[in-house]
PDB file of N, CA and C in Angstrom:
ATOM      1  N   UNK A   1      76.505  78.133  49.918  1.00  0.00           N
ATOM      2  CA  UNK A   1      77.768  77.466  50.121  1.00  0.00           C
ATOM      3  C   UNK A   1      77.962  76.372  49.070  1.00  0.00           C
ATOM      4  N   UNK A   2      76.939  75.832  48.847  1.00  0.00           N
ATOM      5  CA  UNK A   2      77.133  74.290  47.647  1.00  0.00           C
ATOM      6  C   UNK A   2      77.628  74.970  46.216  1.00  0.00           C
ATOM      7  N   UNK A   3      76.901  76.057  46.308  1.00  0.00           N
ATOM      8  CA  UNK A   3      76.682  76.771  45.250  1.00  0.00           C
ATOM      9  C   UNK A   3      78.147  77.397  44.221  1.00  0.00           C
ATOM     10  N   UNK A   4      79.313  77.711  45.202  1.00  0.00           N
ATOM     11  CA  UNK A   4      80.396  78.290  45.423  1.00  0.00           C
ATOM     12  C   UNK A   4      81.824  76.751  45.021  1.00  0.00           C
ATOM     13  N   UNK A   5      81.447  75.569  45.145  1.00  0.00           N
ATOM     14  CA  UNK A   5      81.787  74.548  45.021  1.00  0.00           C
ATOM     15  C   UNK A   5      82.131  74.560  43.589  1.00  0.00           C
ATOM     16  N   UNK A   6      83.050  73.451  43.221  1.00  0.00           N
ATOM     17  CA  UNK A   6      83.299  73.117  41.856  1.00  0.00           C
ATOM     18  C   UNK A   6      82.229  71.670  41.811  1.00  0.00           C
ATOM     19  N   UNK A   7      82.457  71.630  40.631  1.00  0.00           N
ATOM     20  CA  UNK A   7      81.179  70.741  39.493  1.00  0.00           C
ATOM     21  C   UNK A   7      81.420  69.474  39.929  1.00  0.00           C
ATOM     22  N   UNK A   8      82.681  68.750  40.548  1.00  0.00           N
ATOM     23  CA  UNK A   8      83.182  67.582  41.018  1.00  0.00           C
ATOM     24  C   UNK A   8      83.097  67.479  42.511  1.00  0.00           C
ATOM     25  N   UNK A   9      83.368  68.150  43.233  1.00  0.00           N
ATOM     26  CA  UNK A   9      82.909  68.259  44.762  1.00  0.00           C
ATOM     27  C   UNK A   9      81.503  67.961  44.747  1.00  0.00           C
ATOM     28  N   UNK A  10      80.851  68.969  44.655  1.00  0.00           N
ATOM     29  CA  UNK A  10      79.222  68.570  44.017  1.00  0.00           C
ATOM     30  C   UNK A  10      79.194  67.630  43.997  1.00  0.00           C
ATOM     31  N   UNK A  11      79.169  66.520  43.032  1.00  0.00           N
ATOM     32  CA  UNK A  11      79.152  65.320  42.624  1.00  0.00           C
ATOM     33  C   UNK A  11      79.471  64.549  44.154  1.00  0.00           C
ATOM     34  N   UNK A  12      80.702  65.119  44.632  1.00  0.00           N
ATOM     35  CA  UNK A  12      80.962  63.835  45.338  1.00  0.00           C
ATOM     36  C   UNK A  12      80.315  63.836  46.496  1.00  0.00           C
ATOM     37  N   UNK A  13      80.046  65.291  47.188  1.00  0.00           N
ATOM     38  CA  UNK A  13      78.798  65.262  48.198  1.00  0.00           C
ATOM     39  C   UNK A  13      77.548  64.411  47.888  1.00  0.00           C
ATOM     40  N   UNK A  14      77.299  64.790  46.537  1.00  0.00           N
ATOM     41  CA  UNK A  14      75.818  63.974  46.205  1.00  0.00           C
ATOM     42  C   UNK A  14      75.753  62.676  46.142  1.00  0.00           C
ATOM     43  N   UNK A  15      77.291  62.060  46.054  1.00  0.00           N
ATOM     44  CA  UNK A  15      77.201  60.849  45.496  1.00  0.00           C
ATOM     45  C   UNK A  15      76.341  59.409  46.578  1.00  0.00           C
ATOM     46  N   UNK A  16      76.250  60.013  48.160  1.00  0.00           N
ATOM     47  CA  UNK A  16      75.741  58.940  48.535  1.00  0.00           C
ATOM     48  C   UNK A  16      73.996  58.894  48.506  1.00  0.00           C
ATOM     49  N   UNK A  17      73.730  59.761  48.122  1.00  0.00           N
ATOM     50  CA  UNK A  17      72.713  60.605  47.927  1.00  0.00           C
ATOM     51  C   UNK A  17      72.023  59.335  46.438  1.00  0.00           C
ATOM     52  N   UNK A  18      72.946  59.347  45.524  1.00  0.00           N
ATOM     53  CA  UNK A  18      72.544  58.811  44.141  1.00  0.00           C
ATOM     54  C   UNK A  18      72.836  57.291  44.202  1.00  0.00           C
ATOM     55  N   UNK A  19      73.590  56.719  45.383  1.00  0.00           N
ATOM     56  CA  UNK A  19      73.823  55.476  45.685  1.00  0.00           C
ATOM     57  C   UNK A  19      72.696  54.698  46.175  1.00  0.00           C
ATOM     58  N   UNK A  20      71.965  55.316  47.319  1.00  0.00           N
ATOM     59  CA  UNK A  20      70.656  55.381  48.208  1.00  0.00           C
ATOM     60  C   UNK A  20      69.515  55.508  47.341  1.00  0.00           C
ATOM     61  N   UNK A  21      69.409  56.449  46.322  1.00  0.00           N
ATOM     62  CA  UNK A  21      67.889  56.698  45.355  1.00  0.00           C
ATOM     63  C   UNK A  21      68.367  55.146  44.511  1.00  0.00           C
ATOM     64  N   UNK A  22      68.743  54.940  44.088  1.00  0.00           N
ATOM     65  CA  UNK A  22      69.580  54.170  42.913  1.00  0.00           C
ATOM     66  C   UNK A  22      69.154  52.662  43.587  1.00  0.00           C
ATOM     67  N   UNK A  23      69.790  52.814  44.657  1.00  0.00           N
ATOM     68  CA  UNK A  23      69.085  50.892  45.724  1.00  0.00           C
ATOM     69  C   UNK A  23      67.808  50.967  45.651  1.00  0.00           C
ATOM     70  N   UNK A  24      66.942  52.157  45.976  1.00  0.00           N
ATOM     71  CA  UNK A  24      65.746  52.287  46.269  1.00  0.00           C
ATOM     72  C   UNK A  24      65.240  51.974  45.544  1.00  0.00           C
ATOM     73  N   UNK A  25      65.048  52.233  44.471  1.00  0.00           N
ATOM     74  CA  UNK A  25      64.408  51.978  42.577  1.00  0.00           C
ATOM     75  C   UNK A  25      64.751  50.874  42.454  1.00  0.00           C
ATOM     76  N   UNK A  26      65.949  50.459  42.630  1.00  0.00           N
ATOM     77  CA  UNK A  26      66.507  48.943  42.250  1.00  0.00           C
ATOM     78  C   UNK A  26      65.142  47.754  42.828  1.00  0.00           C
ATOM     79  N   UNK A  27      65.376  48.150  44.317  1.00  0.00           N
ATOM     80  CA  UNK A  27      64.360  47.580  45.448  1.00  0.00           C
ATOM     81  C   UNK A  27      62.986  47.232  45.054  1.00  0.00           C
ATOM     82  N   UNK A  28      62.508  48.174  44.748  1.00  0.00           N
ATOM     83  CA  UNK A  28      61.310  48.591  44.619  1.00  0.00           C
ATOM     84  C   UNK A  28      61.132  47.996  43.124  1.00  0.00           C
ATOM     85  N   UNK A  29      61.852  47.652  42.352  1.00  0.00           N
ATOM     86  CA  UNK A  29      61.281  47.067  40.503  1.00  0.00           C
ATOM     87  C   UNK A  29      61.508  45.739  40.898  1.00  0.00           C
ATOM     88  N   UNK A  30      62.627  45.337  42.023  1.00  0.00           N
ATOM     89  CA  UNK A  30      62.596  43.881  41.967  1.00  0.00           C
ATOM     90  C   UNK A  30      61.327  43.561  42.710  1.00  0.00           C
ATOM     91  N   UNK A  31      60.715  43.946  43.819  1.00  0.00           N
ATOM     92  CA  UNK A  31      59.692  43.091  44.294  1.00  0.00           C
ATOM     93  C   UNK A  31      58.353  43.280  43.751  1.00  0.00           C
ATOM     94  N   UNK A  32      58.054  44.604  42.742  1.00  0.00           N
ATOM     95  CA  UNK A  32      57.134  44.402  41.807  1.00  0.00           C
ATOM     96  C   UNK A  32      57.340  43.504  40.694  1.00  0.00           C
ATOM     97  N   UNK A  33      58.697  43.066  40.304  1.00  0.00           N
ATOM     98  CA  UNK A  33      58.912  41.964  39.382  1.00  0.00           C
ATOM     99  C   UNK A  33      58.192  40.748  39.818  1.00  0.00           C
ATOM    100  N   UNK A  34      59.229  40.774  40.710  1.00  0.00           N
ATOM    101  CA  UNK A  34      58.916  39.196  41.675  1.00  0.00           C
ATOM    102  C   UNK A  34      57.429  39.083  41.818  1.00  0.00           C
ATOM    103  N   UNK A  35      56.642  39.994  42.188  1.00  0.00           N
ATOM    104  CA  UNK A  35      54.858  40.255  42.501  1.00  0.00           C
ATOM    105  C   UNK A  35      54.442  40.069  41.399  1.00  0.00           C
ATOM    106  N   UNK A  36      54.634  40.404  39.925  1.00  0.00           N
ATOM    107  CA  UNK A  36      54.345  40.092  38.599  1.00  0.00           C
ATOM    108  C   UNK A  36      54.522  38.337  38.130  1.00  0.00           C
ATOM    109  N   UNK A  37      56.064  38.167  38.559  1.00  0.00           N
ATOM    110  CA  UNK A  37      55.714  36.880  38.382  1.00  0.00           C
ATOM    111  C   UNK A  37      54.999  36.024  38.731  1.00  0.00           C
ATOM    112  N   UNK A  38      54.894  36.065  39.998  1.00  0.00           N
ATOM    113  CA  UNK A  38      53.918  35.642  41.296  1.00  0.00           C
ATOM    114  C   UNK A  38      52.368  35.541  40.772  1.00  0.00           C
ATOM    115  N   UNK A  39      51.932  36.512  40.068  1.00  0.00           N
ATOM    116  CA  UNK A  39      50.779  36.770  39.906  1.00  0.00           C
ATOM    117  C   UNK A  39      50.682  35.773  38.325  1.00  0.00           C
ATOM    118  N   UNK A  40      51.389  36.083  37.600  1.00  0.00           N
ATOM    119  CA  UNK A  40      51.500  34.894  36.241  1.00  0.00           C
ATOM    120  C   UNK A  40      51.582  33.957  35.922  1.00  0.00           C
ATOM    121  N   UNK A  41      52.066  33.242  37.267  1.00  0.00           N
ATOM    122  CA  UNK A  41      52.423  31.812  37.856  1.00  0.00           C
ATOM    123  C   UNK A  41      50.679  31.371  37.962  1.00  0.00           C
ATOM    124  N   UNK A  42      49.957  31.922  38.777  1.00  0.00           N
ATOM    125  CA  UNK A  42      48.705  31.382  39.402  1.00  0.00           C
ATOM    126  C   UNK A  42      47.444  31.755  37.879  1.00  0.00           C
ATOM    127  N   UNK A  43      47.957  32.477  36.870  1.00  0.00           N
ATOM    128  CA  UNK A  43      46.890  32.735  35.430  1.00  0.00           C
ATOM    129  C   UNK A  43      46.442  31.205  35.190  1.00  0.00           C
ATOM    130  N   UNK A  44      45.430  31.202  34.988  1.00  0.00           N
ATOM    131  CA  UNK A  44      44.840  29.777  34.418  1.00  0.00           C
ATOM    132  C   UNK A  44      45.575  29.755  32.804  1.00  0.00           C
ATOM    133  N   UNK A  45      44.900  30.591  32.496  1.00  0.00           N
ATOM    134  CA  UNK A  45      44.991  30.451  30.868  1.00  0.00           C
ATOM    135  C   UNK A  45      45.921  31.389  30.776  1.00  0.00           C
ATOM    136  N   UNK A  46      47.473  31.265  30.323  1.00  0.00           N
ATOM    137  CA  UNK A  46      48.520  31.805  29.923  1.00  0.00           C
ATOM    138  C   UNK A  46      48.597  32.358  28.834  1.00  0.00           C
ATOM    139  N   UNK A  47      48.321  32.016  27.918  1.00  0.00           N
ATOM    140  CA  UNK A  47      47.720  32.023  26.478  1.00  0.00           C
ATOM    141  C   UNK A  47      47.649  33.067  26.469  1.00  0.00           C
ATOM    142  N   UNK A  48      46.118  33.430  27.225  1.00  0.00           N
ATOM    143  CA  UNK A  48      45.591  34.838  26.848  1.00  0.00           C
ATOM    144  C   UNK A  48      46.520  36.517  27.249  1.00  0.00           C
ATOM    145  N   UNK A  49      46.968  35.846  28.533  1.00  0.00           N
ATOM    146  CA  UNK A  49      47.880  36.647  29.109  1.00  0.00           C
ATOM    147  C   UNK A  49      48.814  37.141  28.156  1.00  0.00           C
ATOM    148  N   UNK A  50      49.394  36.288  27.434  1.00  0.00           N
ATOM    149  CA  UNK A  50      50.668  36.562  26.540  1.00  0.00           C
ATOM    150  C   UNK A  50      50.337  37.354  25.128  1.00  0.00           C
ATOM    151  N   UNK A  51      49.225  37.014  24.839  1.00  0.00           N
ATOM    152  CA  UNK A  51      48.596  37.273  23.646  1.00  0.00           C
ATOM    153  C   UNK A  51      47.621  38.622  23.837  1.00  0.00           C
ATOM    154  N   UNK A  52      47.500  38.728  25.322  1.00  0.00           N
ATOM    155  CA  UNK A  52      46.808  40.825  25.299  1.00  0.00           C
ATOM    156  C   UNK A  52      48.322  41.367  25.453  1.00  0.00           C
ATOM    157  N   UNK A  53      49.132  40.641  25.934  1.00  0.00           N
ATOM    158  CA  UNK A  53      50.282  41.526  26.171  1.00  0.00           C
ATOM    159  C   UNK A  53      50.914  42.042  24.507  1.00  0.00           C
ATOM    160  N   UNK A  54      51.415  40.984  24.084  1.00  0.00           N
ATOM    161  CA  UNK A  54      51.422  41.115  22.767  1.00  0.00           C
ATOM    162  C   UNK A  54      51.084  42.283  21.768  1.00  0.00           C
ATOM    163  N   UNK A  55      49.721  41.634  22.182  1.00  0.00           N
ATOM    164  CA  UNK A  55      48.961  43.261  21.867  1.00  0.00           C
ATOM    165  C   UNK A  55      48.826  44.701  21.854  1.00  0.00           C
ATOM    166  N   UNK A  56      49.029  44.312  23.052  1.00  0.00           N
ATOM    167  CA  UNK A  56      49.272  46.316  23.709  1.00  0.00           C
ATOM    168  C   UNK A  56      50.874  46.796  23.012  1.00  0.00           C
ATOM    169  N   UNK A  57      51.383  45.377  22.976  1.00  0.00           N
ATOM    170  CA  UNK A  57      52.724  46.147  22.299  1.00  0.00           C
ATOM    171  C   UNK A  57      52.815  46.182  20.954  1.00  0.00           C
ATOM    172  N   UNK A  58      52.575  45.437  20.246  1.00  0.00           N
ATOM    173  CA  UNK A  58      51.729  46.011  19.009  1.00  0.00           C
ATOM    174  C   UNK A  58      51.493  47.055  18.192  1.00  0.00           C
ATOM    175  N   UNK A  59      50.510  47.095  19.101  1.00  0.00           N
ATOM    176  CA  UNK A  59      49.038  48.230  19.016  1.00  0.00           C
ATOM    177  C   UNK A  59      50.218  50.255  19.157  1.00  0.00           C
ATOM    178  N   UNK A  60      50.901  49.928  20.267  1.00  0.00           N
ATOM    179  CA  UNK A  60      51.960  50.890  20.469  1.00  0.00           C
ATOM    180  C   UNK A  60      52.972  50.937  19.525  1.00  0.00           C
ATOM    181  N   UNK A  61      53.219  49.987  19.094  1.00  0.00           N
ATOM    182  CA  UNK A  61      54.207  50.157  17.829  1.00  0.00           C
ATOM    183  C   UNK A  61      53.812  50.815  16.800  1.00  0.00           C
ATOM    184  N   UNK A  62      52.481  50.119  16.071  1.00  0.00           N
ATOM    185  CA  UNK A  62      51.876  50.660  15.219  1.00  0.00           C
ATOM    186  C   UNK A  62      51.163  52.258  15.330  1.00  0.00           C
ATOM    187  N   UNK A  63      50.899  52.626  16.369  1.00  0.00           N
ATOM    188  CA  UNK A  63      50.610  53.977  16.741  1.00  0.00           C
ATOM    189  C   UNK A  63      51.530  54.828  16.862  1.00  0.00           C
ATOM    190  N   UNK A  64      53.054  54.008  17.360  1.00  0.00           N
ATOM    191  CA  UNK A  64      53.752  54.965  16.937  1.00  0.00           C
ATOM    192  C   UNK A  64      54.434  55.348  15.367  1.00  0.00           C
ATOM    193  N   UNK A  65      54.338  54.186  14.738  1.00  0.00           N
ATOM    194  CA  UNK A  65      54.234  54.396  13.453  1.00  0.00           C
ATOM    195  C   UNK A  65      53.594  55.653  12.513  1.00  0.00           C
ATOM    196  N   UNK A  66      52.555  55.684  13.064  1.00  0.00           N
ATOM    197  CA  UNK A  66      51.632  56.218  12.656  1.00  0.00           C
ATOM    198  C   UNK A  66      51.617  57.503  12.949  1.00  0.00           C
ATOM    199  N   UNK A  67      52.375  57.887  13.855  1.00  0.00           N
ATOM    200  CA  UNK A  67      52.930  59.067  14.201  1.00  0.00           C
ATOM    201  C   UNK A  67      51.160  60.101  15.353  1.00  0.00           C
ATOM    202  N   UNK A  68      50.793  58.905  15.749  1.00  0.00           N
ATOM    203  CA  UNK A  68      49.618  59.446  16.692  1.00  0.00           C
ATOM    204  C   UNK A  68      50.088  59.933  18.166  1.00  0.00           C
ATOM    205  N   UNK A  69      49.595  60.725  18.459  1.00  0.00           N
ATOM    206  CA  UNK A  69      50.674  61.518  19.433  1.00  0.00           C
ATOM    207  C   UNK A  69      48.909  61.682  20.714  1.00  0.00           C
ATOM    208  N   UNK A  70      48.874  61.868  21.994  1.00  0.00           N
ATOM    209  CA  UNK A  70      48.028  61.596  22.928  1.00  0.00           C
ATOM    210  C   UNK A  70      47.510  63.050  23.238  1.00  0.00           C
ATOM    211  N   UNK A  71      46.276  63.487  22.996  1.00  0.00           N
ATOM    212  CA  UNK A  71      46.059  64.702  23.282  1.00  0.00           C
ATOM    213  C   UNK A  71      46.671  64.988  24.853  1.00  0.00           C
ATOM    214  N   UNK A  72      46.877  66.528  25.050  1.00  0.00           N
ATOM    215  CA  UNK A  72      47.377  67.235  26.073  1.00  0.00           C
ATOM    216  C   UNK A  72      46.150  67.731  26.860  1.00  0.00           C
ATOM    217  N   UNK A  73      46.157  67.670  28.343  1.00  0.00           N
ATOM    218  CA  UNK A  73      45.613  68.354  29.467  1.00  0.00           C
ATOM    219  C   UNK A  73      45.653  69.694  29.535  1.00  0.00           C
TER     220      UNK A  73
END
Protein backbone atom coordinates (compact mmCIF):
# COMPACT_ATOMS: atom_id res chain seq x y z
CA UNK A 1 0.00 0.00 0.00
CA UNK A 2 2.91 2.72 0.88
CA UNK A 3 4.39 1.46 -2.00
CA UNK A 4 1.50 2.58 -4.56
CA UNK A 5 1.71 6.25 -2.95
CA UNK A 6 3.32 9.26 -4.59
CA UNK A 7 6.94 10.45 -3.51
CA UNK A 8 5.23 13.44 -1.39
CA UNK A 9 2.55 11.54 0.55
CA UNK A 10 5.43 9.31 1.53
CA UNK A 11 7.20 12.06 2.87
CA UNK A 12 4.38 13.33 4.68
CA UNK A 13 3.41 10.03 6.43
CA UNK A 14 7.09 9.80 7.41
CA UNK A 15 7.39 13.13 8.43
CA UNK A 16 6.56 12.59 12.17
CA UNK A 17 8.62 9.75 12.06
CA UNK A 18 11.86 12.19 11.03
CA UNK A 19 10.65 14.86 13.59
CA UNK A 20 10.91 12.15 16.59
CA UNK A 21 14.50 10.46 15.23
CA UNK A 22 15.72 14.12 14.67
CA UNK A 23 14.73 15.24 18.76
CA UNK A 24 16.21 12.01 19.65
CA UNK A 25 19.82 12.65 18.22
CA UNK A 26 19.36 16.22 19.09
CA UNK A 27 18.75 14.82 22.88
CA UNK A 28 21.12 12.51 23.07
CA UNK A 29 24.45 14.96 21.60
CA UNK A 30 23.24 17.56 24.01
CA UNK A 31 23.63 15.58 27.23
CA UNK A 32 26.81 13.90 26.00
CA UNK A 33 27.94 17.55 25.35
CA UNK A 34 26.89 18.77 28.56
CA UNK A 35 28.71 15.26 30.17
CA UNK A 36 31.91 16.36 28.15
CA UNK A 37 31.88 19.57 29.53
CA UNK A 38 31.22 18.39 32.91
CA UNK A 39 34.03 16.13 32.72
CA UNK A 40 36.62 19.14 31.42
CA UNK A 41 35.53 21.38 34.02
CA UNK A 42 36.94 18.90 36.90
CA UNK A 43 40.70 18.14 34.41
CA UNK A 44 43.43 19.35 36.67
CA UNK A 45 45.75 20.14 34.01
CA UNK A 46 43.83 21.64 30.97
CA UNK A 47 46.79 22.14 29.10
CA UNK A 48 47.30 18.70 28.42
CA UNK A 49 43.77 18.04 27.57
CA UNK A 50 43.82 20.66 24.83
CA UNK A 51 47.11 19.85 23.53
CA UNK A 52 46.30 15.66 22.99
CA UNK A 53 43.24 16.99 21.50
CA UNK A 54 45.05 19.11 19.21
CA UNK A 55 46.84 16.37 18.34
CA UNK A 56 44.63 13.75 17.30
CA UNK A 57 43.43 16.45 15.02
CA UNK A 58 46.49 17.04 13.57
CA UNK A 59 47.75 13.80 13.31
CA UNK A 60 44.20 13.19 11.13
CA UNK A 61 44.80 15.97 9.01
CA UNK A 62 48.11 15.05 8.14
CA UNK A 63 47.10 11.39 7.44
CA UNK A 64 44.69 12.54 5.50
CA UNK A 65 47.02 14.40 3.56
CA UNK A 66 48.89 11.77 3.03
CA UNK A 67 46.30 10.00 1.51
CA UNK A 68 46.58 6.87 4.24
CA UNK A 69 43.45 5.12 4.06
CA UNK A 70 42.63 2.28 7.30
CA UNK A 71 42.98 -1.27 6.34
CA UNK A 72 39.54 -3.21 5.77
CA UNK A 73 37.99 -6.23 7.87
Amino acid sequence: MLAETARWERLLVLAPVFVIGAGLVLAVLILLVRAFIDSVRDVRHKEILWIGGLGIIVLVVVLTILGVNLPKE
